[in-house]
C-alpha atoms as a PDB file:
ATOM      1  CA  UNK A   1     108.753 112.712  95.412  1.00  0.00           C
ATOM      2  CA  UNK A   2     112.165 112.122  97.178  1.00  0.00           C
ATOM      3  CA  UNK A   3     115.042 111.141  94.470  1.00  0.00           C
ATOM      4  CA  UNK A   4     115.052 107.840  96.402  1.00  0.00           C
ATOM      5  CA  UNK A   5     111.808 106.096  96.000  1.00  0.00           C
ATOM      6  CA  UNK A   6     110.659 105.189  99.591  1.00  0.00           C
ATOM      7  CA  UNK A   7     107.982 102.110  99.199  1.00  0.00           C
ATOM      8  CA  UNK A   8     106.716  99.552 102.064  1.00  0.00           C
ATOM      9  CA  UNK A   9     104.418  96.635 103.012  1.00  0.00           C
ATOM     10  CA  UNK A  10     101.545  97.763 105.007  1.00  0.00           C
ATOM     11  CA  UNK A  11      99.414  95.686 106.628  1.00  0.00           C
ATOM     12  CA  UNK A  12      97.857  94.099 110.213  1.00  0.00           C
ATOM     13  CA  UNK A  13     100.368  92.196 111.587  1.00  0.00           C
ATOM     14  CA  UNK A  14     103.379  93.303 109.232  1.00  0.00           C
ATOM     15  CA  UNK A  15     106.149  92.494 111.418  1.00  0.00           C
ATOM     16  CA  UNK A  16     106.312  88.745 110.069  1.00  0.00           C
ATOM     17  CA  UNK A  17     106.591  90.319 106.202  1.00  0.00           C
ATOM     18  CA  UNK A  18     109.782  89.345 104.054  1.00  0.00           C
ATOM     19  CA  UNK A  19     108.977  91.975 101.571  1.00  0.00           C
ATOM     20  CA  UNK A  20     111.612  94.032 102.660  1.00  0.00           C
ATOM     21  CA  UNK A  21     114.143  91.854 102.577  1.00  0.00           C
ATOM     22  CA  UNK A  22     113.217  90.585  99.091  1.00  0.00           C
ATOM     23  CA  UNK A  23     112.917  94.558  97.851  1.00  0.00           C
ATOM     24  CA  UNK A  24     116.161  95.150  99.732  1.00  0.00           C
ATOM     25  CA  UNK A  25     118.212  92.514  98.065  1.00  0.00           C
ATOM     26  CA  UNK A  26     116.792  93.304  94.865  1.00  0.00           C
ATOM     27  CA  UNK A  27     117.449  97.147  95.351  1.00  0.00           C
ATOM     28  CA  UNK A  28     121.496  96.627  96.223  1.00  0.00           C
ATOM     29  CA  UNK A  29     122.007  93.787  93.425  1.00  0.00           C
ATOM     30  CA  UNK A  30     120.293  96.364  90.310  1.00  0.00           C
ATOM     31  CA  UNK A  31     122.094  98.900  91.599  1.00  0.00           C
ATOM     32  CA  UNK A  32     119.187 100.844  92.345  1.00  0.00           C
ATOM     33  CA  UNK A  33     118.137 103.900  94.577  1.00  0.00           C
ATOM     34  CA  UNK A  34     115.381 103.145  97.233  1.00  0.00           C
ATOM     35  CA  UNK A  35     114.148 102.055 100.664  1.00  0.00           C
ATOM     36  CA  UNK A  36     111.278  99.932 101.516  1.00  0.00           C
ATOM     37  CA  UNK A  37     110.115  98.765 104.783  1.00  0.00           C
ATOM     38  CA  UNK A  38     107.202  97.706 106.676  1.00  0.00           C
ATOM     39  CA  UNK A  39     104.181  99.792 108.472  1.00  0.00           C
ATOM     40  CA  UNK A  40     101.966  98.249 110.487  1.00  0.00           C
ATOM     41  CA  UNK A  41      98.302 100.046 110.280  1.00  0.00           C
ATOM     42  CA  UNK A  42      95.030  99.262 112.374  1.00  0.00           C
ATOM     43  CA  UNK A  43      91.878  98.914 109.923  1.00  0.00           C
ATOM     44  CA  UNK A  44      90.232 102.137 111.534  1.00  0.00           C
ATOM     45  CA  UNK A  45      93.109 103.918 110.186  1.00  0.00           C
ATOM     46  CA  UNK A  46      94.140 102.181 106.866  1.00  0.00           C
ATOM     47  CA  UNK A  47      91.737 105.168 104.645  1.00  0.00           C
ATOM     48  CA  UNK A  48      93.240 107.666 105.793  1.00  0.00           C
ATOM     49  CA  UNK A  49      96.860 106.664 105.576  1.00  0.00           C
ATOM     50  CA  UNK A  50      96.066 105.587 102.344  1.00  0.00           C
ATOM     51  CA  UNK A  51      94.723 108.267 100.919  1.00  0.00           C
ATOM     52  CA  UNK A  52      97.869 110.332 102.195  1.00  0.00           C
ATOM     53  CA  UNK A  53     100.517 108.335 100.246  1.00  0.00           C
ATOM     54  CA  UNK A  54     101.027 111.203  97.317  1.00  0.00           C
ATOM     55  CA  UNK A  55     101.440 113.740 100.176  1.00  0.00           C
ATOM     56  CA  UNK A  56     103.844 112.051 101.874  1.00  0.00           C
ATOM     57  CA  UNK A  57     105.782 111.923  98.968  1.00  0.00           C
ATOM     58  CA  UNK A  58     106.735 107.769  98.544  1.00  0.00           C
ATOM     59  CA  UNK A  59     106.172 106.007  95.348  1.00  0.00           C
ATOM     60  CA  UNK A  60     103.515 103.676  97.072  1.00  0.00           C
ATOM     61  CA  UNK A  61     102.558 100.422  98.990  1.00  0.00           C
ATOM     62  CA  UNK A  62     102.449  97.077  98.908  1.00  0.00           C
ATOM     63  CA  UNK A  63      98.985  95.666 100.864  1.00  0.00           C
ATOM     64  CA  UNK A  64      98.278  92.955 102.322  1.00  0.00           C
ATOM     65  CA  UNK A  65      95.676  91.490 105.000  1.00  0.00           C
ATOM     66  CA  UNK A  66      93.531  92.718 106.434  1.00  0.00           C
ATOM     67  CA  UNK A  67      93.318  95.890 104.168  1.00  0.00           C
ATOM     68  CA  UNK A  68      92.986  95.002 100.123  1.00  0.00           C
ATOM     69  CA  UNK A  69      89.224  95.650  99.914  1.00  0.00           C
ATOM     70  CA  UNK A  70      89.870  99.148 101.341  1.00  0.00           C
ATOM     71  CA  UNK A  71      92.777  99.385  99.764  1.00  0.00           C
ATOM     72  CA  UNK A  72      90.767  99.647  95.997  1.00  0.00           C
ATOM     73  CA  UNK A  73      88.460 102.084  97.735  1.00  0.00           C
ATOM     74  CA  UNK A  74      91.138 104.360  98.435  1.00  0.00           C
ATOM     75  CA  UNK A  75      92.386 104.551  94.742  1.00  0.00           C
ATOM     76  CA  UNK A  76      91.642 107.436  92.292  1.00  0.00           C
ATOM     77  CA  UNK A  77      92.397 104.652  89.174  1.00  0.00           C
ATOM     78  CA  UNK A  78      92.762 101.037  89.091  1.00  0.00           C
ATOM     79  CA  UNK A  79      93.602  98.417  86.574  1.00  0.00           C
ATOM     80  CA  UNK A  80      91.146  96.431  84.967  1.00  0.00           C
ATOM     81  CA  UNK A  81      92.180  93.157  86.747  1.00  0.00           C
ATOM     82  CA  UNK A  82      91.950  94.968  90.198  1.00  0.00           C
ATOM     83  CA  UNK A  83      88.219  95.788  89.276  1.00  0.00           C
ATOM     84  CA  UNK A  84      87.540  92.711  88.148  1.00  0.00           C
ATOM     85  CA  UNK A  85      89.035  91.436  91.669  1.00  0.00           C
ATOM     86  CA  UNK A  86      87.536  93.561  93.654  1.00  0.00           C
ATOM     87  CA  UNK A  87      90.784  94.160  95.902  1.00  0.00           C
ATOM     88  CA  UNK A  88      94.010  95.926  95.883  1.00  0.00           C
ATOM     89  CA  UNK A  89      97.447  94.770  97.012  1.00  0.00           C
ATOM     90  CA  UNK A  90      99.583  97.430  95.161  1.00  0.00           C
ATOM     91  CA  UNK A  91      98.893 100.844  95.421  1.00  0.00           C
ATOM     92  CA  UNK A  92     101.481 103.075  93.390  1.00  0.00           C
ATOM     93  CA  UNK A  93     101.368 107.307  93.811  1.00  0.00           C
ATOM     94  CA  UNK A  94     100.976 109.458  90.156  1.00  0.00           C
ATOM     95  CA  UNK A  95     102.938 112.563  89.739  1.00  0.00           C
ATOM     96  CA  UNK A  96      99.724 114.244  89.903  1.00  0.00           C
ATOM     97  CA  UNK A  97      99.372 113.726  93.367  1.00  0.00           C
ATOM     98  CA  UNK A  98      96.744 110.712  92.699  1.00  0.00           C
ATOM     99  CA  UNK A  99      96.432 107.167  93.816  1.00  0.00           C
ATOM    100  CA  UNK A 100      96.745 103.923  91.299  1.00  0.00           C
ATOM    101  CA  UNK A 101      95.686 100.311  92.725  1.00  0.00           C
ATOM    102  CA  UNK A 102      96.910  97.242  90.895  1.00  0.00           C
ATOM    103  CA  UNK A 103      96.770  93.905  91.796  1.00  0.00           C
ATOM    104  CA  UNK A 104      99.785  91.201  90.851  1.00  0.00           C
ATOM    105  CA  UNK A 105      98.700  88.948  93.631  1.00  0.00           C
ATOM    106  CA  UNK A 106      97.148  86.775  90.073  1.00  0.00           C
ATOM    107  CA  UNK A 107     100.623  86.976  88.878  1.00  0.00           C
ATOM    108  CA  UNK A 108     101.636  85.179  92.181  1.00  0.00           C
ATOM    109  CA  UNK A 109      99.260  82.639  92.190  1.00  0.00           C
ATOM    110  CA  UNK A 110      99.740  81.865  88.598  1.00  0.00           C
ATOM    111  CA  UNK A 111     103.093  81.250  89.309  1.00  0.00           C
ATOM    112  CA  UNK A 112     102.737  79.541  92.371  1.00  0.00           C
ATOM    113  CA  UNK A 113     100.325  76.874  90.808  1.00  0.00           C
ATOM    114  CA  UNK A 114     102.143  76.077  87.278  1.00  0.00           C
ATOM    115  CA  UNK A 115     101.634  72.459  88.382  1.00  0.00           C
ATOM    116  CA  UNK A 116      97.791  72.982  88.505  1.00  0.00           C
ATOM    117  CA  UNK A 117      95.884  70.770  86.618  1.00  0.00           C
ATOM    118  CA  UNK A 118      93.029  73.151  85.904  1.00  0.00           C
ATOM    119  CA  UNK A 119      90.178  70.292  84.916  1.00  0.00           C
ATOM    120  CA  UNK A 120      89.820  69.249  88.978  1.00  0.00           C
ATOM    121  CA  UNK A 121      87.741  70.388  91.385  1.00  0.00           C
ATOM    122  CA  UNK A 122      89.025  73.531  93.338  1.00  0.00           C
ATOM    123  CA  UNK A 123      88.574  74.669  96.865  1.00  0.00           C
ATOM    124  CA  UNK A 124      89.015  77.804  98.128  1.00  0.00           C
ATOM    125  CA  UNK A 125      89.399  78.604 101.864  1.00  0.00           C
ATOM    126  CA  UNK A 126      88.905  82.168 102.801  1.00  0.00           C
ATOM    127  CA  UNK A 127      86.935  85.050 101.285  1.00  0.00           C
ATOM    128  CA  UNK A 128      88.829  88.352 101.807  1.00  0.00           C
ATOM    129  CA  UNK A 129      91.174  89.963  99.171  1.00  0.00           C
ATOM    130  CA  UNK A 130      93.553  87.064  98.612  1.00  0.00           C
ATOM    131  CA  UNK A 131      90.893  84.565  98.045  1.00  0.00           C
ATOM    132  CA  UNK A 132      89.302  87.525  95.850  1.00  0.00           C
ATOM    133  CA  UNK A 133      92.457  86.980  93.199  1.00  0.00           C
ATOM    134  CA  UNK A 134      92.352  83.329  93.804  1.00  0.00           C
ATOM    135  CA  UNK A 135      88.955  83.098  92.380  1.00  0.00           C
ATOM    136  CA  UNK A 136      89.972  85.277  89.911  1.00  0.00           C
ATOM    137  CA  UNK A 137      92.313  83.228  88.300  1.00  0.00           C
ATOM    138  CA  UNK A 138      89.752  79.648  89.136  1.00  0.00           C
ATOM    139  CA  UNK A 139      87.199  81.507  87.722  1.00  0.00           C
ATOM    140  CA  UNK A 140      88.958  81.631  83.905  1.00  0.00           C
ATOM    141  CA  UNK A 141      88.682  77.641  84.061  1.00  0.00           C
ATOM    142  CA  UNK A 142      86.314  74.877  83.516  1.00  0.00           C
ATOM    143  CA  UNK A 143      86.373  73.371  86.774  1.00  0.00           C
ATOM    144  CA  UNK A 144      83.723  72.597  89.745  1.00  0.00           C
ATOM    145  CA  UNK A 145      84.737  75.440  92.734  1.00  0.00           C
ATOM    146  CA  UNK A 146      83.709  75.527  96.072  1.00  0.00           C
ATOM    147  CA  UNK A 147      84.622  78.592  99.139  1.00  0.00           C
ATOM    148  CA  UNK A 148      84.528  77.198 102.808  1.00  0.00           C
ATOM    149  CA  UNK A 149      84.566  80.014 104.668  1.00  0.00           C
ATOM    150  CA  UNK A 150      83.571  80.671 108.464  1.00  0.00           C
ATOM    151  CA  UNK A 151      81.113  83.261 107.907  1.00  0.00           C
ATOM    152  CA  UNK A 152      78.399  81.809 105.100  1.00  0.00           C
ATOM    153  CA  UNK A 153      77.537  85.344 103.762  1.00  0.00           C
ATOM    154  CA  UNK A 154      81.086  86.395 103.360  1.00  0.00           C
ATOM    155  CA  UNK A 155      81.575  83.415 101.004  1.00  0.00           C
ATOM    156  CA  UNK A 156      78.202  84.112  98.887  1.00  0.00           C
ATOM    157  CA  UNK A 157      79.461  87.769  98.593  1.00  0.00           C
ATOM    158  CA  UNK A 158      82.074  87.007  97.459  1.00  0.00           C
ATOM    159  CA  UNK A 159      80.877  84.049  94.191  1.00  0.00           C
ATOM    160  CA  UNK A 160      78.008  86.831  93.873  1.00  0.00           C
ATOM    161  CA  UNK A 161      81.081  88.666  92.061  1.00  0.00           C
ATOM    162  CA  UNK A 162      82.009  86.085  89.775  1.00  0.00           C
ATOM    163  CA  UNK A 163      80.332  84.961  86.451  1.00  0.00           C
ATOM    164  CA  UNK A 164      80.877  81.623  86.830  1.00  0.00           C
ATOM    165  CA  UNK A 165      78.575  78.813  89.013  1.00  0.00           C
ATOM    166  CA  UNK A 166      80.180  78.851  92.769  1.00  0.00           C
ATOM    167  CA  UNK A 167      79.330  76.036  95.495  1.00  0.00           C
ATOM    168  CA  UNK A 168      79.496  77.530  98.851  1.00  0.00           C
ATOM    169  CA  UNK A 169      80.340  75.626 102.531  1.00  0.00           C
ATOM    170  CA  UNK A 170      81.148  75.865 105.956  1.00  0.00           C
ATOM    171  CA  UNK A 171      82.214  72.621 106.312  1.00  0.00           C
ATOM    172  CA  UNK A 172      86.100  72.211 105.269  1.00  0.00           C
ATOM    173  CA  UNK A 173      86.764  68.192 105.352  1.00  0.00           C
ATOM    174  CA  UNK A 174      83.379  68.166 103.295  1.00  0.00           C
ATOM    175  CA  UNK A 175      84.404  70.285 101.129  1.00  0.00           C
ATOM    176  CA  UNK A 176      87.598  68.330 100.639  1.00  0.00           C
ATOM    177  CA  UNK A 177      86.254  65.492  98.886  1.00  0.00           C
ATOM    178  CA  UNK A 178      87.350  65.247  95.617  1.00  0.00           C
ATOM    179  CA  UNK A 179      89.769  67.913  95.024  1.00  0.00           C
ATOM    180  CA  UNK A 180      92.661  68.526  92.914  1.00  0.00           C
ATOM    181  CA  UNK A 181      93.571  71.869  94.270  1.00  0.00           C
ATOM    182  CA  UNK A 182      93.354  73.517  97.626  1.00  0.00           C
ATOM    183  CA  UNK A 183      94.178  76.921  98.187  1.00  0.00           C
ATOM    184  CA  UNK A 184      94.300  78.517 101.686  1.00  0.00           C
ATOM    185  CA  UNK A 185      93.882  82.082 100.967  1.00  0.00           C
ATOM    186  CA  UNK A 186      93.608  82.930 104.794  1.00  0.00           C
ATOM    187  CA  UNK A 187      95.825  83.969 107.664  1.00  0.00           C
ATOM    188  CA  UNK A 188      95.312  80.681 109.444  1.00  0.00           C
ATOM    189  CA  UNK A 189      98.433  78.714 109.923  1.00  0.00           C
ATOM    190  CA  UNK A 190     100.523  81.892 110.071  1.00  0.00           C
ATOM    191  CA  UNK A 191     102.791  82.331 113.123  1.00  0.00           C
ATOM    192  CA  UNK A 192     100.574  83.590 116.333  1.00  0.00           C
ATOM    193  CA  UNK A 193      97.763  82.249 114.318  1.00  0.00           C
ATOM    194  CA  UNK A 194      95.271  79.533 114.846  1.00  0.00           C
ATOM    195  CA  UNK A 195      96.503  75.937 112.498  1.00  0.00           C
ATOM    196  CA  UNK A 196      95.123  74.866 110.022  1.00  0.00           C
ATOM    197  CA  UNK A 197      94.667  70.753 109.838  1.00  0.00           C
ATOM    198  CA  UNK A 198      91.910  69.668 107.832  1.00  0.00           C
ATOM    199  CA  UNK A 199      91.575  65.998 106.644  1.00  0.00           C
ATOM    200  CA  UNK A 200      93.453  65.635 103.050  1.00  0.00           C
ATOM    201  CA  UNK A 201      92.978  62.089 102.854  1.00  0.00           C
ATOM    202  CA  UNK A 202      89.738  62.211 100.615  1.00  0.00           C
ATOM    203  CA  UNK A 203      91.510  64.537  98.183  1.00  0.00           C
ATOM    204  CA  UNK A 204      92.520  63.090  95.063  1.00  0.00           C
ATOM    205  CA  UNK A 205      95.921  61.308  95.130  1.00  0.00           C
ATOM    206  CA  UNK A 206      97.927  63.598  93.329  1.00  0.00           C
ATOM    207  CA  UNK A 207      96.074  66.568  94.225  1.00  0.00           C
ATOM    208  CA  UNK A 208      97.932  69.837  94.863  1.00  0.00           C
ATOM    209  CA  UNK A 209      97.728  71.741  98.124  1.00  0.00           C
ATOM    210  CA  UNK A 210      98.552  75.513  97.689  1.00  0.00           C
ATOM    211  CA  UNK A 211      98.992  77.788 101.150  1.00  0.00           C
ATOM    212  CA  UNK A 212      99.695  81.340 100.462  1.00  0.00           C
ATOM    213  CA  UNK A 213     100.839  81.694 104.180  1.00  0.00           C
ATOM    214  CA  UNK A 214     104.542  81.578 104.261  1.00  0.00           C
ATOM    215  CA  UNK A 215     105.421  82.471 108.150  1.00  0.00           C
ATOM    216  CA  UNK A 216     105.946  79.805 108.591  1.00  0.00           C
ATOM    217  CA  UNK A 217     107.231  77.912 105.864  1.00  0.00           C
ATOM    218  CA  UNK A 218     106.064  74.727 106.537  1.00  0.00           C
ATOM    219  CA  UNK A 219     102.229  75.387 107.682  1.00  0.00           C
ATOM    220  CA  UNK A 220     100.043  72.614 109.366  1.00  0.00           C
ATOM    221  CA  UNK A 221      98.056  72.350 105.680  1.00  0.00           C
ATOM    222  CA  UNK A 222     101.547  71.720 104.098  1.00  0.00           C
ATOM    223  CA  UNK A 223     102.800  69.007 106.831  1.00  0.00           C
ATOM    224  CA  UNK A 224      99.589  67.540 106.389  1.00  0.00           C
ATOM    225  CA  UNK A 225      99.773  67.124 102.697  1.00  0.00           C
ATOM    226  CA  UNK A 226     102.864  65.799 102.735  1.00  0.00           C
ATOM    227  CA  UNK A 227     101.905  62.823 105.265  1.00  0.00           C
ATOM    228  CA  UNK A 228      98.900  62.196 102.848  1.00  0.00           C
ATOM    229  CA  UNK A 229     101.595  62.326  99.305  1.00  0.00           C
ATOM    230  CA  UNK A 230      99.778  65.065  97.897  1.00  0.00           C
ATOM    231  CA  UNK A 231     101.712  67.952  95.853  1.00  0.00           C
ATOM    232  CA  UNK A 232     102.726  71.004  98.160  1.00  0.00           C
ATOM    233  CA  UNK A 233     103.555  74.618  97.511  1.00  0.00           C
ATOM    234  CA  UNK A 234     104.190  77.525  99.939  1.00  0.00           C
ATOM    235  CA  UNK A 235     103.810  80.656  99.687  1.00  0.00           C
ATOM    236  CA  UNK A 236     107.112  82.154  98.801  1.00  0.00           C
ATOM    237  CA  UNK A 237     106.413  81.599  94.890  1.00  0.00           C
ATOM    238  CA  UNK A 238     103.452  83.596  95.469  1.00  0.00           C
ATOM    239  CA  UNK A 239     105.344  86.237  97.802  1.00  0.00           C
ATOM    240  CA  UNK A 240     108.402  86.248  94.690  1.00  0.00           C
ATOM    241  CA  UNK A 241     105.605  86.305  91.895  1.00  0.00           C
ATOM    242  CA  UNK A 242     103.787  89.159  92.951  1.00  0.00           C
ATOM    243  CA  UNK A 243     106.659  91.023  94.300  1.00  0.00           C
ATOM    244  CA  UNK A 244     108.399  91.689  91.106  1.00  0.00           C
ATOM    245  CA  UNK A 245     105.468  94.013  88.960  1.00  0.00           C
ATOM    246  CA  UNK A 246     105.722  96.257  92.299  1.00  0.00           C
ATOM    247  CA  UNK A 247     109.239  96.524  92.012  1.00  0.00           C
ATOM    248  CA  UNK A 248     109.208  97.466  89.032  1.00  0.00           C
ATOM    249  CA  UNK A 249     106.415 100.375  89.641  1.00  0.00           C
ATOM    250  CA  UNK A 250     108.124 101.080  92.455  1.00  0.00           C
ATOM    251  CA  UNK A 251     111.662 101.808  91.402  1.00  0.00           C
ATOM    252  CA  UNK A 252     111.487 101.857  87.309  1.00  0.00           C
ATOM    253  CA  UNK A 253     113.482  99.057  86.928  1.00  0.00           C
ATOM    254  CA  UNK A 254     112.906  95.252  86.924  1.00  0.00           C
ATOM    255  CA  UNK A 255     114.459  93.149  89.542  1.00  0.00           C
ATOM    256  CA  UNK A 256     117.570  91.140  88.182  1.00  0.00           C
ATOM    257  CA  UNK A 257     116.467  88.032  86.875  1.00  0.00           C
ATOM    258  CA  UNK A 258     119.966  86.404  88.559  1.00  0.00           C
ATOM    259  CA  UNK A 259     119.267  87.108  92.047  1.00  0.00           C
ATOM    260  CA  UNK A 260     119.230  83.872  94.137  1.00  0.00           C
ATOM    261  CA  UNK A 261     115.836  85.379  95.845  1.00  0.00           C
ATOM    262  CA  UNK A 262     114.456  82.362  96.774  1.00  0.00           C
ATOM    263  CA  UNK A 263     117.054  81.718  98.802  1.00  0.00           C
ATOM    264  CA  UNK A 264     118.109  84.558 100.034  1.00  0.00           C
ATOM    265  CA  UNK A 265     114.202  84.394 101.513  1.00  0.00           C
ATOM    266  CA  UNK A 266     114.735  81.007 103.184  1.00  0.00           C
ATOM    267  CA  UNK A 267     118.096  82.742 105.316  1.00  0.00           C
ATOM    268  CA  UNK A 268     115.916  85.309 106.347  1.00  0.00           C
ATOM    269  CA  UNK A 269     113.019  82.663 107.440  1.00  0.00           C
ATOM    270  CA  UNK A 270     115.461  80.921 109.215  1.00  0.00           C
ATOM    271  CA  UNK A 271     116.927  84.014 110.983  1.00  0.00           C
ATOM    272  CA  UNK A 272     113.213  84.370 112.327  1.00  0.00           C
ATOM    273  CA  UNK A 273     112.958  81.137 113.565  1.00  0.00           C
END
């Protein structure tokens, strides 16, 4: 492995990531050696690009949509969480030439939805990896959770792999009724993306809406919470929560606790826009 760690985002689109300028800022203010940038990968060839991250010689990958299922399949070892998950967003290369997946995207979430109050009903929208580490962490509570989710048998795949009861739907403003957290754990609302609007009204008053999409900021779930008073969160505390673990496998070192990354994130959204 090069003396400067070389790590990157990799995912289908990329191009919208902040990763890089989060592991960038970090980098220069520890003082650290390292690049990181983005690489944009088709599915059909995710596997094998994967699978030749020891042999080109960087310290690893952070992965996001579409590939996090494949991702775990590509590994030689994985954590216990990232079993339990069933997805990957961190794979790391072993000196031995091998392939470690992780997954800190519950570390995200966790910190993302400190406000939650984990007695209320839950629903999840999506059923890919994100929502994979999303029901991860709903599963660990006592609360009633439901996945809308185009695709029916994507959705009961998906509660097949946790231990707890799961109600499943297609219907989103159905599903709605009731709820003290939503969580959009799909790409919809994301820039070049279809919005997504659904009716928050029959939510419960203080309920708190949670969209991991942060391209951009303010999503259509996220305007429309705030019209109906409900709590909002975007997805930079996710983005910033998982981010720092893969730092710190990345480069050996944690990221400094002082950096202003939260804001240095909101320049760079701004720059895009």
């Amino acid at each position: 492995m090069k003396d400067a760690p070389f790590a990157a985002v990799a995912g289908f689109p990329v191009n919208h990531s902040l990763s890089p300028v989060m592991m960038r800022r970090w980098l220069d203010d520890a003082k650290c050696p390292g690049e990181y940038g983005r690489v944009e990968i088709a599915p059909s060839y995710a596997e094998r690009f994967f699978k030749a991250l020891p042999e080109l010689g960087w310290a690893g990958v952070n992965v996001t949509v579409p590939h996090k299922e494949i991702a775990l399949q590509c590994a030689d070892h994985a954590t216990d969480a990232v079993k339990a998950i069933g997805a990957a967003n961190l794979l790391t290369a072993t000196p031995e030439g091998t392939l470690k997946a992780d997954n800190t995207d519950i570390i995200g979430i966790e910190a993302a939805l400190a406000g939650d109050k984990t007695d209320t009903p839950a629903v999840l929208i999506g059923a890919g990896g994100a929502a994979r580490a999303a029901l991860y962490y709903l599963a660990r509570q006592d609360r009633q959770i439901t996945i809308v989710n185009r695709t029916r048998k994507r959705a009961e795949a998906l509660a097949a792999t946790c231990p707890v009861s799961i109600q499943i739907s297609t219907n989103l403003n159905e599903a709605l009724m009731g709820a003290g957290l939503v969580i959009n754990a799909t790409s919809l609302g994301m820039s070049g993306q279809p919005a997504l609007v659904p009716d928050l009204s029959t939510t419960e008053s203080d309920a708190l809406i949670f969209d991991m999409v942060y391209a951009p900021l303010e999503t259509g779930l996220l305007k429309q919470g705030a019209r109906s008073g409900r709590r909002c969160v975007d997805g930079l505390e996710m983005l910033i929560g998982q981010a720092r673990p893969s730092f710190e496998a990345f480069f050996g070192v944690r990221p400094p606790a002082d950096t202003p990354i939260k804001s240095t994130l909101l320049k760079a959204l701004g720059q895009q826009a």
